[in-house]
N, C-alpha and C. Protein backbone atom coordinates (compact mmCIF):
# COMPACT_ATOMS: atom_id res chain seq x y z
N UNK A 1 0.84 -1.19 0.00
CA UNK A 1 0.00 0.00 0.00
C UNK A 1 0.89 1.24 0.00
N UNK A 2 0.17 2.29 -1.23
CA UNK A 2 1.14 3.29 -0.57
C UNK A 2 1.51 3.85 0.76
N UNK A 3 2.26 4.39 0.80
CA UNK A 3 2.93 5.08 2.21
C UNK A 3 1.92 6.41 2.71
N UNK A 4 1.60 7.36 1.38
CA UNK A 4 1.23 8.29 1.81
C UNK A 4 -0.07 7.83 1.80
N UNK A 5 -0.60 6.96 1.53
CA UNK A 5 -2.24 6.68 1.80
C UNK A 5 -2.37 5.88 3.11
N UNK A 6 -1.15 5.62 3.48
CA UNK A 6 -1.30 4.80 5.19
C UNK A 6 -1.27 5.57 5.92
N UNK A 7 -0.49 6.86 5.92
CA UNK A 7 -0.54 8.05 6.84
C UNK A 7 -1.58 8.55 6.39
N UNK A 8 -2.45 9.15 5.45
CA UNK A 8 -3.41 9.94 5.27
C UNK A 8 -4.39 9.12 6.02
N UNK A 9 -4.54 7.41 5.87
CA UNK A 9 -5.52 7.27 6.71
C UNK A 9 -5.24 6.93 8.18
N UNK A 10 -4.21 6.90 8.79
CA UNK A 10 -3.90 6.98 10.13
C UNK A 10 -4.43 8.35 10.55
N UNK A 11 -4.20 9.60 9.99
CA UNK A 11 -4.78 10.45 10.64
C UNK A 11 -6.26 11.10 10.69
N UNK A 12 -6.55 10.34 9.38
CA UNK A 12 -8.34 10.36 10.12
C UNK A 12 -8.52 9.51 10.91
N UNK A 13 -8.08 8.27 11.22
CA UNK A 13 -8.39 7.62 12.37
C UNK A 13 -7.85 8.67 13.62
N UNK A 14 -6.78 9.34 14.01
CA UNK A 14 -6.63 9.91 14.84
C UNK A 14 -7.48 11.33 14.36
N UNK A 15 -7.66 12.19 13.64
CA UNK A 15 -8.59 12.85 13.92
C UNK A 15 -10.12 12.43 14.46
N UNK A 16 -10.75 11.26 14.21
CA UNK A 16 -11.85 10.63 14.82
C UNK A 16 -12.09 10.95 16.49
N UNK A 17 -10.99 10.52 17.22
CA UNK A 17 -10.36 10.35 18.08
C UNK A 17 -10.06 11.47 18.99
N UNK A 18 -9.31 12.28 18.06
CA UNK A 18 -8.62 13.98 18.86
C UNK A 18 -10.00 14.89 19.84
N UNK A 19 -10.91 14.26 19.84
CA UNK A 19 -12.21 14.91 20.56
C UNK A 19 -11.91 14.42 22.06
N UNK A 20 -11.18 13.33 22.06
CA UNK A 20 -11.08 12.86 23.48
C UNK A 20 -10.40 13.59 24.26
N UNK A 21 -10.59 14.21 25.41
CA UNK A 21 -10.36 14.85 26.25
C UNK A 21 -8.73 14.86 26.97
N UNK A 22 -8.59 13.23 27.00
CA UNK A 22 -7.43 12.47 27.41
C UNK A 22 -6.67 11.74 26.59
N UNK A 23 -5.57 13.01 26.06
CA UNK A 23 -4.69 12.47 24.78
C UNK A 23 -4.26 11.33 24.98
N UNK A 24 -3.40 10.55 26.26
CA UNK A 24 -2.89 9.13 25.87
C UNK A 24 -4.61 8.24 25.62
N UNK A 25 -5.80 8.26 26.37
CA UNK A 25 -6.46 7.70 26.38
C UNK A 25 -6.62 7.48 24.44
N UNK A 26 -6.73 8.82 23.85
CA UNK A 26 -6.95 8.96 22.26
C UNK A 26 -6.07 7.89 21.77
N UNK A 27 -4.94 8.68 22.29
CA UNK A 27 -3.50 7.65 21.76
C UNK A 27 -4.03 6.11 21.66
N UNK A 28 -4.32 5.66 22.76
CA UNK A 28 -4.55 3.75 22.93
C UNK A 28 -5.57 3.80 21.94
N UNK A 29 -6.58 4.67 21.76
CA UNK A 29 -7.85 3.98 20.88
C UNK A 29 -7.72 4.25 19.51
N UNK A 30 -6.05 4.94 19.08
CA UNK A 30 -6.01 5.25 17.54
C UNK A 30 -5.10 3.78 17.68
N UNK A 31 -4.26 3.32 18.63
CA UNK A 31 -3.76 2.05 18.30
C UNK A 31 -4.43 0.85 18.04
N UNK A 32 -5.44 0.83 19.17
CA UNK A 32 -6.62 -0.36 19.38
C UNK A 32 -7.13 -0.33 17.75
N UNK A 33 -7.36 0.79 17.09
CA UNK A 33 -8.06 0.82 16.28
C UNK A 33 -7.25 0.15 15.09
N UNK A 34 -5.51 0.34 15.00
CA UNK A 34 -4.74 -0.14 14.08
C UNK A 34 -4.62 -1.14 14.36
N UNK A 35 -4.55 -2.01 15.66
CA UNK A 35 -4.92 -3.32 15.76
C UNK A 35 -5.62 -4.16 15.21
N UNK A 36 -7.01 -3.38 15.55
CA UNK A 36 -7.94 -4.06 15.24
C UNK A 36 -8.17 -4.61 13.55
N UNK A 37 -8.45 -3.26 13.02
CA UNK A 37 -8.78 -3.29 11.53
C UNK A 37 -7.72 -3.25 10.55
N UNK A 38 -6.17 -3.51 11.03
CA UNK A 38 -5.67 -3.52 9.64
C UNK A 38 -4.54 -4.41 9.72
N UNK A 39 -3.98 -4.84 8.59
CA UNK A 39 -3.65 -5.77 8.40
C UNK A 39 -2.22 -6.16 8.75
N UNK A 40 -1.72 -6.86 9.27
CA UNK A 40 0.16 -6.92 10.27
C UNK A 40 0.63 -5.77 9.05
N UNK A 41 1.00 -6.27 7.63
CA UNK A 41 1.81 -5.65 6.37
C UNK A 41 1.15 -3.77 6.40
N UNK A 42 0.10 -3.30 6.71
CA UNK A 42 -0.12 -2.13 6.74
C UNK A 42 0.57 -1.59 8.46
N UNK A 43 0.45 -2.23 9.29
CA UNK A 43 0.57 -2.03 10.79
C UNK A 43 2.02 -1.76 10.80
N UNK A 44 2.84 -2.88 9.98
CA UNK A 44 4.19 -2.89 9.67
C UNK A 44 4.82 -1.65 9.30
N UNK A 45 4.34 -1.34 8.46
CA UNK A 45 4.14 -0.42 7.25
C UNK A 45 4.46 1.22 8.03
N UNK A 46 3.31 1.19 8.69
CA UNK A 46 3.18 2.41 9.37
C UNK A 46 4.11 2.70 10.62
N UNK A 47 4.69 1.32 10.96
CA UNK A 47 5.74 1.13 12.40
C UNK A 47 6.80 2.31 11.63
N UNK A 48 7.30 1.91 10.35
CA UNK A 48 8.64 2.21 9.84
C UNK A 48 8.38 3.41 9.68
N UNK A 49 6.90 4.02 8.42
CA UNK A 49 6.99 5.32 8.53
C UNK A 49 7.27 6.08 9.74
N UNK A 50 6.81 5.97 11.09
CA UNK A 50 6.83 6.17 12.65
C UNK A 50 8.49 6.10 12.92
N UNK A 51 8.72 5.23 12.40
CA UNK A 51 10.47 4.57 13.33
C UNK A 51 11.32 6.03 12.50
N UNK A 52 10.74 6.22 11.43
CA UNK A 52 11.69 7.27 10.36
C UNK A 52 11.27 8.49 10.61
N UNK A 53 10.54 9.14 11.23
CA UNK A 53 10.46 10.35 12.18
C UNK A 53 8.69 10.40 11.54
N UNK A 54 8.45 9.80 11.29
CA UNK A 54 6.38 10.00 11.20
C UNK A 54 6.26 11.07 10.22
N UNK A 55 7.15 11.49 9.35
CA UNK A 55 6.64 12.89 8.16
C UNK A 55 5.23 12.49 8.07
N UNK A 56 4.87 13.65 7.77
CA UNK A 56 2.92 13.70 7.62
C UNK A 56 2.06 13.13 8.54
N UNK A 57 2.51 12.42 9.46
CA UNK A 57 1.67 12.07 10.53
C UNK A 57 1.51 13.14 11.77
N UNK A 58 0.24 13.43 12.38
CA UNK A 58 -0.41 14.04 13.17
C UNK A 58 0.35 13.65 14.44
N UNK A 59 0.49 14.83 15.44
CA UNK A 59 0.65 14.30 16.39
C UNK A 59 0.14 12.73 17.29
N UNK A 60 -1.14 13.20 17.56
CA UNK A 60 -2.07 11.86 17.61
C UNK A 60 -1.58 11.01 17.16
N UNK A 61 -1.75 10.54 15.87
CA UNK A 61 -1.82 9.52 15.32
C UNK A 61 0.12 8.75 15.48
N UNK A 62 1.15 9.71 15.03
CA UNK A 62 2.00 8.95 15.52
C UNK A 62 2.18 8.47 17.15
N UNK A 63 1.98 9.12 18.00
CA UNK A 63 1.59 8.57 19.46
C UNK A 63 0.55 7.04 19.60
N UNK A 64 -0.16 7.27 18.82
CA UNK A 64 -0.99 6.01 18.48
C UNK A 64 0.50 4.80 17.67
N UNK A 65 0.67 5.35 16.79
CA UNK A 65 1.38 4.13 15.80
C UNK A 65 2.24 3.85 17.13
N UNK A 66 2.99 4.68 17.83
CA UNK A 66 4.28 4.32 18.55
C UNK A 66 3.90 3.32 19.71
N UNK A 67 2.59 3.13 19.83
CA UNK A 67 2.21 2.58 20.86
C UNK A 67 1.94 0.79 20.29
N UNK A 68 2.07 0.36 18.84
CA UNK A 68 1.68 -0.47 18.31
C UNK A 68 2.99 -1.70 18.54
């Protein structure tokens, strides 16, 4: 999958999310959520974009990936 379409959709999953009051709480439920619904090779995917400093990823959402 592309790269920039794994981050574009990591951060609507963490924008979903950013309403929560309690950022780590957000954090666990943008991970729970990469858990849940996607696939090890995308999860993978998004570890490395994360491990390589997260370009284009949202605060949120890399706090989420880093937690995976």
């Amino acid at each position: 999958m592309n790269p920039q379409r794994l981050v574009a959709m990591a951060n609507d999953i963490a924008a979903f999310f950013d309403a929560e009051a309690d950022k780590e709480a957000a954090a666990e439920q943008v991970a729970n959520h990469l858990r849940k619904f996607w696939e090890p090779r995308m999860r993978e995917a998004i570890r490395r974009i994360a491990q390589e400093g997260g370009v284009g990823l949202s605060t949120l959402a890399l706090s989420g990936v880093r937690r995976l």
